[in-house]
PDB file of N, CA and C in Angstrom:
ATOM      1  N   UNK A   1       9.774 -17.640 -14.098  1.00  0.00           N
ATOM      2  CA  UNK A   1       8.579 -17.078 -13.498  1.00  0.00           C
ATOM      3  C   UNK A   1       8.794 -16.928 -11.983  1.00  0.00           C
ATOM      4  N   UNK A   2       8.043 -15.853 -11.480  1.00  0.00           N
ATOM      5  CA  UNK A   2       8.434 -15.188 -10.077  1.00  0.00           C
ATOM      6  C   UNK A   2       7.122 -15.415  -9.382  1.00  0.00           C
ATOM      7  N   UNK A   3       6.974 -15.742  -8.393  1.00  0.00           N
ATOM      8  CA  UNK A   3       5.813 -15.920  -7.367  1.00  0.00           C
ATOM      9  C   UNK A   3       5.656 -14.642  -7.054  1.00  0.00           C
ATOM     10  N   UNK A   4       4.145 -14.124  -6.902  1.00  0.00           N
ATOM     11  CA  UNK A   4       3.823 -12.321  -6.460  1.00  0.00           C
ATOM     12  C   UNK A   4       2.398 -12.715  -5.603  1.00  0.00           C
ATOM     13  N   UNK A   5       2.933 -11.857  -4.611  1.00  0.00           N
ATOM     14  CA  UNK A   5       1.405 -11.609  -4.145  1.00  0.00           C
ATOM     15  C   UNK A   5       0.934 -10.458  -3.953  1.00  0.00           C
ATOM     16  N   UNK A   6      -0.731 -10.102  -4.433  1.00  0.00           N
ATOM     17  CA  UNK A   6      -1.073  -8.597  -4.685  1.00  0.00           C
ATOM     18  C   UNK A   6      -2.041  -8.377  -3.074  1.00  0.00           C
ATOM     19  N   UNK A   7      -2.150  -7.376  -3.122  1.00  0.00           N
ATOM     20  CA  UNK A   7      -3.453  -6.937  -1.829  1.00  0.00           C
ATOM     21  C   UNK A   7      -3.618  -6.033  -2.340  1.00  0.00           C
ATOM     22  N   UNK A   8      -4.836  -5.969  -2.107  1.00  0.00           N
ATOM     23  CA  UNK A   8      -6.103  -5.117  -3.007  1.00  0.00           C
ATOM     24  C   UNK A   8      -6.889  -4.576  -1.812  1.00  0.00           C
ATOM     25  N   UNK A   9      -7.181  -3.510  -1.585  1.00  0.00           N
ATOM     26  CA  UNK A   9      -8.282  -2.721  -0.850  1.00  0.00           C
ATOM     27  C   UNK A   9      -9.419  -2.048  -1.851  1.00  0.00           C
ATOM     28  N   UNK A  10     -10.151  -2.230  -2.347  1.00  0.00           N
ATOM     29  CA  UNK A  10     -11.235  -2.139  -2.979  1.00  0.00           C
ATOM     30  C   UNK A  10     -12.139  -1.686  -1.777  1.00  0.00           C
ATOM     31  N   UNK A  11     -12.882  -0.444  -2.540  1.00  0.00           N
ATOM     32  CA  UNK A  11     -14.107   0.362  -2.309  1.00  0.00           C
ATOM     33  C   UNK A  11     -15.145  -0.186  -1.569  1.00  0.00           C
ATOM     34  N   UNK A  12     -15.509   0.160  -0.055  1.00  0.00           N
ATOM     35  CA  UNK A  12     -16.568  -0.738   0.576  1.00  0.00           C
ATOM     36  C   UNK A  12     -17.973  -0.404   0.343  1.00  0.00           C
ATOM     37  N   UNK A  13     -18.067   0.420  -0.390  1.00  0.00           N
ATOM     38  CA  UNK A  13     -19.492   0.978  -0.478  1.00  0.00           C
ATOM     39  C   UNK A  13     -20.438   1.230  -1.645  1.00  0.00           C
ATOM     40  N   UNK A  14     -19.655   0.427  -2.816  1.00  0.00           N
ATOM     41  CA  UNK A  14     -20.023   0.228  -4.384  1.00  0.00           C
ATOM     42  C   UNK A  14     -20.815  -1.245  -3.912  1.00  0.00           C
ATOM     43  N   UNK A  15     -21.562  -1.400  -5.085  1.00  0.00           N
ATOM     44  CA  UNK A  15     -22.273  -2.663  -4.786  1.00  0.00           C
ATOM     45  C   UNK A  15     -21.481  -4.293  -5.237  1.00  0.00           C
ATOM     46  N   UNK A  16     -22.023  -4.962  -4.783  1.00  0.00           N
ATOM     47  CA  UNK A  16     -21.275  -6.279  -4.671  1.00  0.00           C
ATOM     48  C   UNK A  16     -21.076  -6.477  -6.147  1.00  0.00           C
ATOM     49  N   UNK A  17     -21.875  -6.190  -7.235  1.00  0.00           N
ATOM     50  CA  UNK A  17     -21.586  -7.124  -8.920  1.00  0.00           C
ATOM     51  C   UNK A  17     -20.194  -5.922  -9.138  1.00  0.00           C
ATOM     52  N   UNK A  18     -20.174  -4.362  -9.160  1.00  0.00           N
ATOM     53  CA  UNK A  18     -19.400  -3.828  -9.013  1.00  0.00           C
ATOM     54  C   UNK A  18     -17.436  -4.182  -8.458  1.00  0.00           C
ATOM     55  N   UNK A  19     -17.892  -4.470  -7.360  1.00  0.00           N
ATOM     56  CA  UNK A  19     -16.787  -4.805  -6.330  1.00  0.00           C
ATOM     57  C   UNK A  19     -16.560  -6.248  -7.414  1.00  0.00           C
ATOM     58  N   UNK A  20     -17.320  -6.945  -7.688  1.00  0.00           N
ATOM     59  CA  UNK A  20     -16.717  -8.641  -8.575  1.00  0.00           C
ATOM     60  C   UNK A  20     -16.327  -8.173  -9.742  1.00  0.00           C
ATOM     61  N   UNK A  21     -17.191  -7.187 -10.435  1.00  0.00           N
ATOM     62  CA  UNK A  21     -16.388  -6.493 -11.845  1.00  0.00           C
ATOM     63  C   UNK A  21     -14.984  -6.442 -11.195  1.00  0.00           C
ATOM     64  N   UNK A  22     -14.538  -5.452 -10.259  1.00  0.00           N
ATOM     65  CA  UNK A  22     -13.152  -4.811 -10.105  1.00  0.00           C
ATOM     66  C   UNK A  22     -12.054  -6.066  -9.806  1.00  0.00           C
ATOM     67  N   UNK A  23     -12.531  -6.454  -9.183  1.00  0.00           N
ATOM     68  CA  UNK A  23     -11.401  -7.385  -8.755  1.00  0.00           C
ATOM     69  C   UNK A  23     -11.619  -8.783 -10.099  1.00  0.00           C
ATOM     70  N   UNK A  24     -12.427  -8.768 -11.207  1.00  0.00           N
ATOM     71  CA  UNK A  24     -12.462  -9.807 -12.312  1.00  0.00           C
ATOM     72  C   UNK A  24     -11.310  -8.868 -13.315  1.00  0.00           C
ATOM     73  N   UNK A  25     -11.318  -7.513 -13.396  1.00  0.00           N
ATOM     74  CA  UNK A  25     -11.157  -7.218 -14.236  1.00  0.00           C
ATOM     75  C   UNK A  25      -9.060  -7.023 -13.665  1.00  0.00           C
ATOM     76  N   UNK A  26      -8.599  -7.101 -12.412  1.00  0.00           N
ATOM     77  CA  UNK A  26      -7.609  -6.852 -11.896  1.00  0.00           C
ATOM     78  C   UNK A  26      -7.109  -8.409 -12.669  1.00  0.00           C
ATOM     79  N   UNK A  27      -8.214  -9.795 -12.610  1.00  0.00           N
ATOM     80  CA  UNK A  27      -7.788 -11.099 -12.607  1.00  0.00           C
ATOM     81  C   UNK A  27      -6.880 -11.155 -13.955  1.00  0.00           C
ATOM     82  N   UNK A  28      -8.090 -10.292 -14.553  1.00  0.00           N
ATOM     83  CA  UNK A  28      -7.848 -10.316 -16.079  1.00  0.00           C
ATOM     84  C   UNK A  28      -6.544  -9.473 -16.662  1.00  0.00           C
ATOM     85  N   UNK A  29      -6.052  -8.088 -15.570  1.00  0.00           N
ATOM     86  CA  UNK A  29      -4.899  -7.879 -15.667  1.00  0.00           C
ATOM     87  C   UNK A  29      -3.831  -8.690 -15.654  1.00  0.00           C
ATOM     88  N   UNK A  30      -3.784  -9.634 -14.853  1.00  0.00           N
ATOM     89  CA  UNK A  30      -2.888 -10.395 -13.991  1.00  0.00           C
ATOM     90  C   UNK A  30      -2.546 -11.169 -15.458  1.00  0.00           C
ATOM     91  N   UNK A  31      -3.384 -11.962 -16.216  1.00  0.00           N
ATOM     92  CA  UNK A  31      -3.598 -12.600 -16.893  1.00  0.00           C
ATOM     93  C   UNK A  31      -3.205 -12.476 -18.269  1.00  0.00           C
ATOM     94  N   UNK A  32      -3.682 -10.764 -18.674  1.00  0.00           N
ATOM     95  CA  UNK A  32      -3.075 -10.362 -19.655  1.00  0.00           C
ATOM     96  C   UNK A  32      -1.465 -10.005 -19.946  1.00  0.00           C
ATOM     97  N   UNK A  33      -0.466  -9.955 -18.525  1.00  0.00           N
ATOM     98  CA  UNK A  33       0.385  -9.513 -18.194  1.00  0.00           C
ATOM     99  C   UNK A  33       1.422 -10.911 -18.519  1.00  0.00           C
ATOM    100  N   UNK A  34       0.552 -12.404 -18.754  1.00  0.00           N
ATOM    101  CA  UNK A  34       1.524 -13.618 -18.763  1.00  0.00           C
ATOM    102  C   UNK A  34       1.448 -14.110 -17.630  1.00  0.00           C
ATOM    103  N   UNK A  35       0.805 -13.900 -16.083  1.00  0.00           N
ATOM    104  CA  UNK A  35       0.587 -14.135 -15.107  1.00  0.00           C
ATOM    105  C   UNK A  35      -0.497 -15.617 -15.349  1.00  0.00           C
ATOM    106  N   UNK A  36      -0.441 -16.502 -13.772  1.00  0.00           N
ATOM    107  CA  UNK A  36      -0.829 -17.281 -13.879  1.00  0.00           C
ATOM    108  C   UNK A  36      -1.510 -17.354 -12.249  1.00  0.00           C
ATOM    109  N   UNK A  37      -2.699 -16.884 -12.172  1.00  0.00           N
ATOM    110  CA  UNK A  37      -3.442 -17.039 -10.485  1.00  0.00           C
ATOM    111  C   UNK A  37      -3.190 -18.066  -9.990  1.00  0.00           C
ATOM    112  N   UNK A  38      -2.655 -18.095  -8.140  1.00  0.00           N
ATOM    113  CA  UNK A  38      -2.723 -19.723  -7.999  1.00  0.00           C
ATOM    114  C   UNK A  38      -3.679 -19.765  -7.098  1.00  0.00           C
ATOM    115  N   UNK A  39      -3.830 -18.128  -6.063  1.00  0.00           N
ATOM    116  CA  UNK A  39      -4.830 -18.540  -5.131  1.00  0.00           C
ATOM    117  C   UNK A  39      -5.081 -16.635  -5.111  1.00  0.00           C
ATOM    118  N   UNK A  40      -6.759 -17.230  -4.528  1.00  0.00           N
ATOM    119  CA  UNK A  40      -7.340 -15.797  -4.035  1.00  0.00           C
ATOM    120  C   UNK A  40      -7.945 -15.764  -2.893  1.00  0.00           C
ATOM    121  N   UNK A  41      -7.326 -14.833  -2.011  1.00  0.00           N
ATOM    122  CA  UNK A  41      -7.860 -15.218  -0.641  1.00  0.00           C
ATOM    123  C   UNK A  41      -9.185 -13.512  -0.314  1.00  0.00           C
ATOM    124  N   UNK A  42     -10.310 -14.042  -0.423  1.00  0.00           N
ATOM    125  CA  UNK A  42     -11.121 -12.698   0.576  1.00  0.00           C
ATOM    126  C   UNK A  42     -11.217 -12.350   1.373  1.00  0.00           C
ATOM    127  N   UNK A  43     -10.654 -11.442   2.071  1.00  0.00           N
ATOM    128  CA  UNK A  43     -11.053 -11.680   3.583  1.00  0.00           C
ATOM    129  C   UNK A  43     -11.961 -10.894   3.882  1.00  0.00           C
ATOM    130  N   UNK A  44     -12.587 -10.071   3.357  1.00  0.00           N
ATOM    131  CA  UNK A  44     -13.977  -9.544   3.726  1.00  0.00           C
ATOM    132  C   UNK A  44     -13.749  -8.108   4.014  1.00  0.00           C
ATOM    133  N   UNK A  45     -14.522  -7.267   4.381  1.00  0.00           N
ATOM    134  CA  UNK A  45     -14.678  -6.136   5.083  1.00  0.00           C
ATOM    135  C   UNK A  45     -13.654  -5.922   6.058  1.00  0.00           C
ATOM    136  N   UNK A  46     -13.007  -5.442   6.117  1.00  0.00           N
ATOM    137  CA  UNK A  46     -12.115  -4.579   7.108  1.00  0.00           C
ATOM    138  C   UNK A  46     -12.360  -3.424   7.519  1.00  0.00           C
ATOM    139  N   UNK A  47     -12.030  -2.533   8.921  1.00  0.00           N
ATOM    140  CA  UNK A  47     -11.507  -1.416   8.974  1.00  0.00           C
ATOM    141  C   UNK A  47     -10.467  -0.848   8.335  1.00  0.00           C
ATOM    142  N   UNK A  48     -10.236   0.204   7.675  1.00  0.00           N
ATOM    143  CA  UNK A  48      -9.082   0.970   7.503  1.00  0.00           C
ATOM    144  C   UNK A  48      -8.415   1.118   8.524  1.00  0.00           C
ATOM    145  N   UNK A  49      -7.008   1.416   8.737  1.00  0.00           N
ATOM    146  CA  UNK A  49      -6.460   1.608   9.642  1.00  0.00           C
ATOM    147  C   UNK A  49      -6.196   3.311   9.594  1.00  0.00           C
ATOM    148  N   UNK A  50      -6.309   3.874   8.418  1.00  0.00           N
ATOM    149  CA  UNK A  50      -6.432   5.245   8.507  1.00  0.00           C
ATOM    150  C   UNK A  50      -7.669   5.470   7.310  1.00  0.00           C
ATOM    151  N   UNK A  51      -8.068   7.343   7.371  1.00  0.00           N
ATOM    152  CA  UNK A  51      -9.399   6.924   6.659  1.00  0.00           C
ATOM    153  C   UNK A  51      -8.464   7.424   4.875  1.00  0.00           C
ATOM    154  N   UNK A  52      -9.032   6.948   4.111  1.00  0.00           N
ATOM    155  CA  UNK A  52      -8.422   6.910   2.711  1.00  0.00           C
ATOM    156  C   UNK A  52     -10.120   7.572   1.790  1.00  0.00           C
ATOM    157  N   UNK A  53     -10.003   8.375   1.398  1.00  0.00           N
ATOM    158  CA  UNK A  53     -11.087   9.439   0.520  1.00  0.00           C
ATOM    159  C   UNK A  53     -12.074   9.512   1.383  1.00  0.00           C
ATOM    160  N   UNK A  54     -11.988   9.791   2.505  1.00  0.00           N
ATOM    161  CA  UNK A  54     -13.276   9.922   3.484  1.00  0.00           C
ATOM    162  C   UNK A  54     -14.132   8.422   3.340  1.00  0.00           C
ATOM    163  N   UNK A  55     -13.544   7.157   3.240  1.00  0.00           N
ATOM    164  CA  UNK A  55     -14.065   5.822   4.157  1.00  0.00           C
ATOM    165  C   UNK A  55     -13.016   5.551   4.931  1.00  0.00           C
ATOM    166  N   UNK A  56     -13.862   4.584   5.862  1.00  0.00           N
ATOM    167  CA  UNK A  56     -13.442   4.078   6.980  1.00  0.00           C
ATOM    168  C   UNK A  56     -13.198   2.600   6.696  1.00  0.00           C
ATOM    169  N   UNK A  57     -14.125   2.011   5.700  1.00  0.00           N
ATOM    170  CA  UNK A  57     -13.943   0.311   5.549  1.00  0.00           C
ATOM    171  C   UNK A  57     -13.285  -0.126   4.568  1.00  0.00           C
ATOM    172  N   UNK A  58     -12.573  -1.425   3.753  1.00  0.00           N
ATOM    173  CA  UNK A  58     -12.695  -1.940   2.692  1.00  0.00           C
ATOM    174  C   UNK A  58     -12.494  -3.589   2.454  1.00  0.00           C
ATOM    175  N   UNK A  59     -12.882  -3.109   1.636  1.00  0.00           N
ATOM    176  CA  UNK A  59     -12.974  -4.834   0.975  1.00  0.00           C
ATOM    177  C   UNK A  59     -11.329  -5.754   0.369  1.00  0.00           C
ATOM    178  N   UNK A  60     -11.037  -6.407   1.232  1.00  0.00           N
ATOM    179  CA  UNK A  60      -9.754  -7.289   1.140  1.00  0.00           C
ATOM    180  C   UNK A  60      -9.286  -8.208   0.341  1.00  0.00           C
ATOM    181  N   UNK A  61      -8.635  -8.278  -0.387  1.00  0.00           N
ATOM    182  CA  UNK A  61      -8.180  -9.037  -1.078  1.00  0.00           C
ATOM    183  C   UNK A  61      -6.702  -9.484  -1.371  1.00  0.00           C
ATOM    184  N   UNK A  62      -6.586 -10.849  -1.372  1.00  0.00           N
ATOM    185  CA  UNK A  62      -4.939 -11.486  -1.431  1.00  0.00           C
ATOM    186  C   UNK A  62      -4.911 -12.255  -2.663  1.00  0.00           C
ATOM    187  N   UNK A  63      -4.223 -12.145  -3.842  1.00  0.00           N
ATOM    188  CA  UNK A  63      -4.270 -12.833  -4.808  1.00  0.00           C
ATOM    189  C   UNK A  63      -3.260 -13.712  -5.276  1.00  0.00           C
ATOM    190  N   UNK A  64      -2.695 -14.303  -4.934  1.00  0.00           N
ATOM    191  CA  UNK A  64      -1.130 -14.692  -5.403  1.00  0.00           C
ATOM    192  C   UNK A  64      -0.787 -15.425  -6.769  1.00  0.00           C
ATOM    193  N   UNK A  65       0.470 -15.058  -7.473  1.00  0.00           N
ATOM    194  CA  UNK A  65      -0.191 -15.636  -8.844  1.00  0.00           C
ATOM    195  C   UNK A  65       1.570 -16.018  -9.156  1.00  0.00           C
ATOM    196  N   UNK A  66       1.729 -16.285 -10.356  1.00  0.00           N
ATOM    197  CA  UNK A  66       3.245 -16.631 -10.910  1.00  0.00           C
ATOM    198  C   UNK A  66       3.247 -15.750 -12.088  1.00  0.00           C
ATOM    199  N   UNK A  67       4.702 -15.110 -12.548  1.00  0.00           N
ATOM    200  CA  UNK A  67       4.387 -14.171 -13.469  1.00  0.00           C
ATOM    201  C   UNK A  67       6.080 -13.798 -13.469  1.00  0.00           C
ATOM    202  N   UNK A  68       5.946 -13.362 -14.866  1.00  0.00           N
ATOM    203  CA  UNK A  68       7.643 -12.568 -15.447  1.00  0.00           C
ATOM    204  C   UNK A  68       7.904 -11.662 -14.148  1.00  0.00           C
ATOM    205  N   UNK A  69       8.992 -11.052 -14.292  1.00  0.00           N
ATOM    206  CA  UNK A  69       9.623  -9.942 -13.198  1.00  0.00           C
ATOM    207  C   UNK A  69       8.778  -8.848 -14.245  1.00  0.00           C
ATOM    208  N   UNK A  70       8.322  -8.782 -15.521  1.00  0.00           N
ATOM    209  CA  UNK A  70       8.176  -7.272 -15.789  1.00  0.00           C
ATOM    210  C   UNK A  70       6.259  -6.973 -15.809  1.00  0.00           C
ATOM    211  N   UNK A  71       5.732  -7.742 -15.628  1.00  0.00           N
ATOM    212  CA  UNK A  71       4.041  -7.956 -14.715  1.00  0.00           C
ATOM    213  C   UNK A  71       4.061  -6.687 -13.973  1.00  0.00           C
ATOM    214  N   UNK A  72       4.511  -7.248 -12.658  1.00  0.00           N
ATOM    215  CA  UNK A  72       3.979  -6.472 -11.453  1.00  0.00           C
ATOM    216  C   UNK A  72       4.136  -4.788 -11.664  1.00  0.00           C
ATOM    217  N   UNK A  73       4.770  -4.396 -12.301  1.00  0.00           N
ATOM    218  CA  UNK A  73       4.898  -2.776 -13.083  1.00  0.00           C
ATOM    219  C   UNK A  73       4.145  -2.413 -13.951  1.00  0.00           C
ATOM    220  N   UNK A  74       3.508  -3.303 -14.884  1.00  0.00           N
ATOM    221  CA  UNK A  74       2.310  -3.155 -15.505  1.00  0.00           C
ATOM    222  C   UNK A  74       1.210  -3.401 -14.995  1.00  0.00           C
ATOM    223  N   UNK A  75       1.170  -3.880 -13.932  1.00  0.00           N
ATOM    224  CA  UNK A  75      -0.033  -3.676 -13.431  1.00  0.00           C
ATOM    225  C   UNK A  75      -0.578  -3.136 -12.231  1.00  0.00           C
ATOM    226  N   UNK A  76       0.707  -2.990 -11.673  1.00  0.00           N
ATOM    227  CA  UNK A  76       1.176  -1.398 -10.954  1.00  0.00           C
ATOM    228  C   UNK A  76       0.149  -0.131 -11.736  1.00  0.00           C
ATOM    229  N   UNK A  77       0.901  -0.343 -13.000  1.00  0.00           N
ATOM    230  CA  UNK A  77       0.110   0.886 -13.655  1.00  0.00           C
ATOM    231  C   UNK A  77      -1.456   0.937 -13.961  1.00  0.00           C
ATOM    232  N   UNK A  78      -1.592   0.125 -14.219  1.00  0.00           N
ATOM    233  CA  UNK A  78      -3.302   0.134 -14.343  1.00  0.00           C
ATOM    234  C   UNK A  78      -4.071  -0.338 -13.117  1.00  0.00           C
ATOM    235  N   UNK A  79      -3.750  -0.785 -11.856  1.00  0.00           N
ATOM    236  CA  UNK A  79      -4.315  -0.433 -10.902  1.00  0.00           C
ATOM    237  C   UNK A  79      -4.498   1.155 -10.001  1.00  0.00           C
ATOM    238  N   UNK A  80      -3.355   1.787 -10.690  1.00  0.00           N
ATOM    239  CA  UNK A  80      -3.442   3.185 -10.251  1.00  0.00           C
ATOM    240  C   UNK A  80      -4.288   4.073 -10.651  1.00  0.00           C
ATOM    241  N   UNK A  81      -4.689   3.575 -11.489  1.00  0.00           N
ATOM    242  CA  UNK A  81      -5.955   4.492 -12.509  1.00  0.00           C
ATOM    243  C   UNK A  81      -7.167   3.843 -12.183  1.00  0.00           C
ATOM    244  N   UNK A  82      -7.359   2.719 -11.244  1.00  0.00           N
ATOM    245  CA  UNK A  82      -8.818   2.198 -11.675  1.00  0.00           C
ATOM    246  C   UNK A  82      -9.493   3.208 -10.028  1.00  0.00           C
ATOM    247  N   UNK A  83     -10.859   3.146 -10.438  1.00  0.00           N
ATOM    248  CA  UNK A  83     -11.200   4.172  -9.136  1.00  0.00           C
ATOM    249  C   UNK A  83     -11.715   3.503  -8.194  1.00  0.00           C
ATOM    250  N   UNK A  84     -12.078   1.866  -8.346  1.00  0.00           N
ATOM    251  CA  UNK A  84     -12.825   1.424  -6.931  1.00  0.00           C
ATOM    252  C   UNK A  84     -11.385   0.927  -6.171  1.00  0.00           C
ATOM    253  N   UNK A  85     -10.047   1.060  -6.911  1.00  0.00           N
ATOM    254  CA  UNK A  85      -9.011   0.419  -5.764  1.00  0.00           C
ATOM    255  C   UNK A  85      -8.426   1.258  -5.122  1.00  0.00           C
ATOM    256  N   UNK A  86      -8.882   1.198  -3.697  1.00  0.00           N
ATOM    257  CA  UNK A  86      -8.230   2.677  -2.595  1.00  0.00           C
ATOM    258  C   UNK A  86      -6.754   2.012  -2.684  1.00  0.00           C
ATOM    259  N   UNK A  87      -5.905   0.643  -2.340  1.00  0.00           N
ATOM    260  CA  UNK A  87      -4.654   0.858  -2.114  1.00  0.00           C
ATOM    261  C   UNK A  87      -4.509  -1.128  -2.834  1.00  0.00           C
ATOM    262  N   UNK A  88      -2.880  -0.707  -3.258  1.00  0.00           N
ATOM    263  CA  UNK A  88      -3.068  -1.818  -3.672  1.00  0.00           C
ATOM    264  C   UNK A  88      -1.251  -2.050  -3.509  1.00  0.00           C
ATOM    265  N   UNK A  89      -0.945  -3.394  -3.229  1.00  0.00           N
ATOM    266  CA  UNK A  89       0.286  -3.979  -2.705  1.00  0.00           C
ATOM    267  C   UNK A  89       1.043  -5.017  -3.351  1.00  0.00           C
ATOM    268  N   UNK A  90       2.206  -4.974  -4.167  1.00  0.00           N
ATOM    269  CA  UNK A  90       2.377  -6.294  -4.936  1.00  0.00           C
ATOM    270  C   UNK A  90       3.804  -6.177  -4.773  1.00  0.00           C
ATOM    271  N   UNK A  91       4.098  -7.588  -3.985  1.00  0.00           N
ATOM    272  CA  UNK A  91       5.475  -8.301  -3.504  1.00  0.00           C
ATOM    273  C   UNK A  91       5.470  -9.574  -4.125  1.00  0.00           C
ATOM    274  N   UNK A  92       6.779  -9.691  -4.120  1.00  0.00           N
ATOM    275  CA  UNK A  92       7.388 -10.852  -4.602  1.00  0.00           C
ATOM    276  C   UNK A  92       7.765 -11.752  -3.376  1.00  0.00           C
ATOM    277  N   UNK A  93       7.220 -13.034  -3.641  1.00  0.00           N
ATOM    278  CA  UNK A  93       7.471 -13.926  -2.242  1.00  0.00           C
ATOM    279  C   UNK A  93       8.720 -14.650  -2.606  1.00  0.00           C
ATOM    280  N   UNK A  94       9.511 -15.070  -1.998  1.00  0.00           N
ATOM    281  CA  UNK A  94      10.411 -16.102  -1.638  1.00  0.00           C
ATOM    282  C   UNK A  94      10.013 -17.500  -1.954  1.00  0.00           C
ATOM    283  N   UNK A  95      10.923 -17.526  -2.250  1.00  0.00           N
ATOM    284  CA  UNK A  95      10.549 -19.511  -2.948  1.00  0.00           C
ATOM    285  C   UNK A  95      11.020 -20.259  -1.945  1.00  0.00           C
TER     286      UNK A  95
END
């Protein structure tokens, strides 16, 4: 098992049970994939640093979890399709 950490930019302007659906249902990716969450960090509202579908803000997220090498490609793929995630980031950390 490989240590990963995801970042999630999620939609600032959907409502909060919304925004907890998206990022429950990413958990539940993680999860279905053989993954194992160890930490989730929020950091809240941000600026964009450029604008992404005409917003300016989003909602932050750091998830780090343990998981096979063949995870992070599957869920690569189904974060690309979901519509409240403007951008989403998944590295493998160093042990």
């Amino acid at each position: 098992m490989n240590k990963y950490e995801l970042a999630l930019v999620v939609n600032a302007k959907i409502e909060d049970e919304v925004r907890n659906a998206t990022v429950e249902k990413v958990k539940g990716y993680i999860e279905a994939f053989g993954g194992t969450i160890t930490n989730i960090d929020e950091v809240g509202k941000k600026r964009l640093a450029y604008e992404i579908q005409k917003m300016r803000e989003g909602f932050y997220y750091f998830i780090q979890f343990d998981a096979v090498p063949e995870s992070p490609a599957e869920l690569e793929q189904r974060l690309r399709i979901m519509d409240n995630v403007l951008r989403y980031l998944c590295v493998r950390q160093e042990a």
